[in-house]
C-alpha atoms as a PDB file:
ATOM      1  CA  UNK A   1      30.324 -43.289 161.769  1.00  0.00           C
ATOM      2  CA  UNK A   2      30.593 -44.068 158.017  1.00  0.00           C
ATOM      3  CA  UNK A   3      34.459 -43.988 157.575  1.00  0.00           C
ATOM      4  CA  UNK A   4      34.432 -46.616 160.594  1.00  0.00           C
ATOM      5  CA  UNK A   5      32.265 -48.649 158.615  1.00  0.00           C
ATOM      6  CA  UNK A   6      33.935 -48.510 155.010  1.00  0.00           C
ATOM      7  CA  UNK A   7      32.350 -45.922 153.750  1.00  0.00           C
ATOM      8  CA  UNK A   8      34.877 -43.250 152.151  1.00  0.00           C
ATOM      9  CA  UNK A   9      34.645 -40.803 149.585  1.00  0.00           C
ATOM     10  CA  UNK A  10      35.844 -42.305 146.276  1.00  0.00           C
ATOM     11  CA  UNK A  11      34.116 -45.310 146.706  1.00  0.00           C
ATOM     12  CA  UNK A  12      31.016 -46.019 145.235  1.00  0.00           C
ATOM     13  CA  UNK A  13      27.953 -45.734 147.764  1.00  0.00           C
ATOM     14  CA  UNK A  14      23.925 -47.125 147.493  1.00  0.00           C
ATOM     15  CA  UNK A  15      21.789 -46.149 149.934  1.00  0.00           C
ATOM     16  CA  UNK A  16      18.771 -48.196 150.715  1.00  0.00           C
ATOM     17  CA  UNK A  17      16.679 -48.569 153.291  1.00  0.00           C
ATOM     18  CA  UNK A  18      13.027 -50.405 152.977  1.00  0.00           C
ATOM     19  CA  UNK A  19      10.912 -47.700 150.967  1.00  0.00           C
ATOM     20  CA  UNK A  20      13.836 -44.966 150.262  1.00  0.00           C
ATOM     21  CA  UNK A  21      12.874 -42.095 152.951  1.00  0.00           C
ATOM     22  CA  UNK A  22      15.502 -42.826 155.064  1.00  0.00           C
ATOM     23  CA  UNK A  23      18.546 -43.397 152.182  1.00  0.00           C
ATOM     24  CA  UNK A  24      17.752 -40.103 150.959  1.00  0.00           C
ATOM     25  CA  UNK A  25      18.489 -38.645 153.988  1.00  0.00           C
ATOM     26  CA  UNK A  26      21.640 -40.329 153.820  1.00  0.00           C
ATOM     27  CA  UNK A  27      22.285 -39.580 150.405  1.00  0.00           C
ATOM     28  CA  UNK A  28      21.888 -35.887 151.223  1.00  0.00           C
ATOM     29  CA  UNK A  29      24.245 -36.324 153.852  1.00  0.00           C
ATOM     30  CA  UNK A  30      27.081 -37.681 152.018  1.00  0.00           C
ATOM     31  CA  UNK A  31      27.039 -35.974 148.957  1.00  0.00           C
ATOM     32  CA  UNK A  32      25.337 -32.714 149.365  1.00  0.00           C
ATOM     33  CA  UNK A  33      26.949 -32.191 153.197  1.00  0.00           C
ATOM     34  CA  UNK A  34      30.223 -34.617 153.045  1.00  0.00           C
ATOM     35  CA  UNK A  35      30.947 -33.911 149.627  1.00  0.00           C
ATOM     36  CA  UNK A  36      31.184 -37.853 148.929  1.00  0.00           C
ATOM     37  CA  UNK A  37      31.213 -37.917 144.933  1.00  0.00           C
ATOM     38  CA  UNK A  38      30.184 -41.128 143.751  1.00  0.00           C
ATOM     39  CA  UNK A  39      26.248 -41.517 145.610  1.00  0.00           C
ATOM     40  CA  UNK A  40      23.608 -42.849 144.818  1.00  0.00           C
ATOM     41  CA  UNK A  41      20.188 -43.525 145.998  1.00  0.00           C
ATOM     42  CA  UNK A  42      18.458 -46.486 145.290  1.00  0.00           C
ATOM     43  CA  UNK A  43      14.898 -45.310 145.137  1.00  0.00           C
ATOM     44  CA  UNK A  44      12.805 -48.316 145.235  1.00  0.00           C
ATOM     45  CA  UNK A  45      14.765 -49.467 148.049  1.00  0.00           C
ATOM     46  CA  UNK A  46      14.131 -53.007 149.690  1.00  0.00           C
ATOM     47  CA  UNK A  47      10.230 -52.941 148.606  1.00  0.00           C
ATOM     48  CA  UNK A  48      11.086 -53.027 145.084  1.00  0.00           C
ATOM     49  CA  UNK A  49      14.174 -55.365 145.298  1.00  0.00           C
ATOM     50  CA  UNK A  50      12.272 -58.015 147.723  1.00  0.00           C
ATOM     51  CA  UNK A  51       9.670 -58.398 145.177  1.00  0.00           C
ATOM     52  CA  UNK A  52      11.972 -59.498 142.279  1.00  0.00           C
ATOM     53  CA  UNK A  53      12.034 -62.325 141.530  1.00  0.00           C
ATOM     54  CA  UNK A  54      15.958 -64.472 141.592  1.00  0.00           C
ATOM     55  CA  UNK A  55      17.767 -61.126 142.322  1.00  0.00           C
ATOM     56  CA  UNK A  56      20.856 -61.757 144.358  1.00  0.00           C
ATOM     57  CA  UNK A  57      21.005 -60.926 148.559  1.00  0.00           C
ATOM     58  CA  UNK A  58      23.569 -60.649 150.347  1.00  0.00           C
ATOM     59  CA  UNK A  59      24.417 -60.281 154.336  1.00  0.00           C
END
């Protein structure tokens, strides 16, 4: 599932999701259980970065 949608080891990852629970499950998953080494797990997630104000979004 995430090699068929350009996700590979060696390239950098940021999980999200709307408050974080769910990306950390995915973080887990590709670091801890894939081995994936460049992770990361954007914490605040789409609450935080929906409430800035003139931050970039992208499709």
């Amino acid at each position: 599932i995430y090699g068929a949608n350009g996700v590979v080891a060696g390239k950098e990852v940021i999980a999200y999701c709307r408050i974080g629970e769910r990306s950390a499950h995915t973080w887990f998953v590709l670091h801890e259980l894939l081995g994936y080494p460049d992770v990361k797990n954007y914490d605040g997630s789409w609450t935080e970065w929906g409430s800035s104000i003139r931050v970039p979004i992208e499709k």
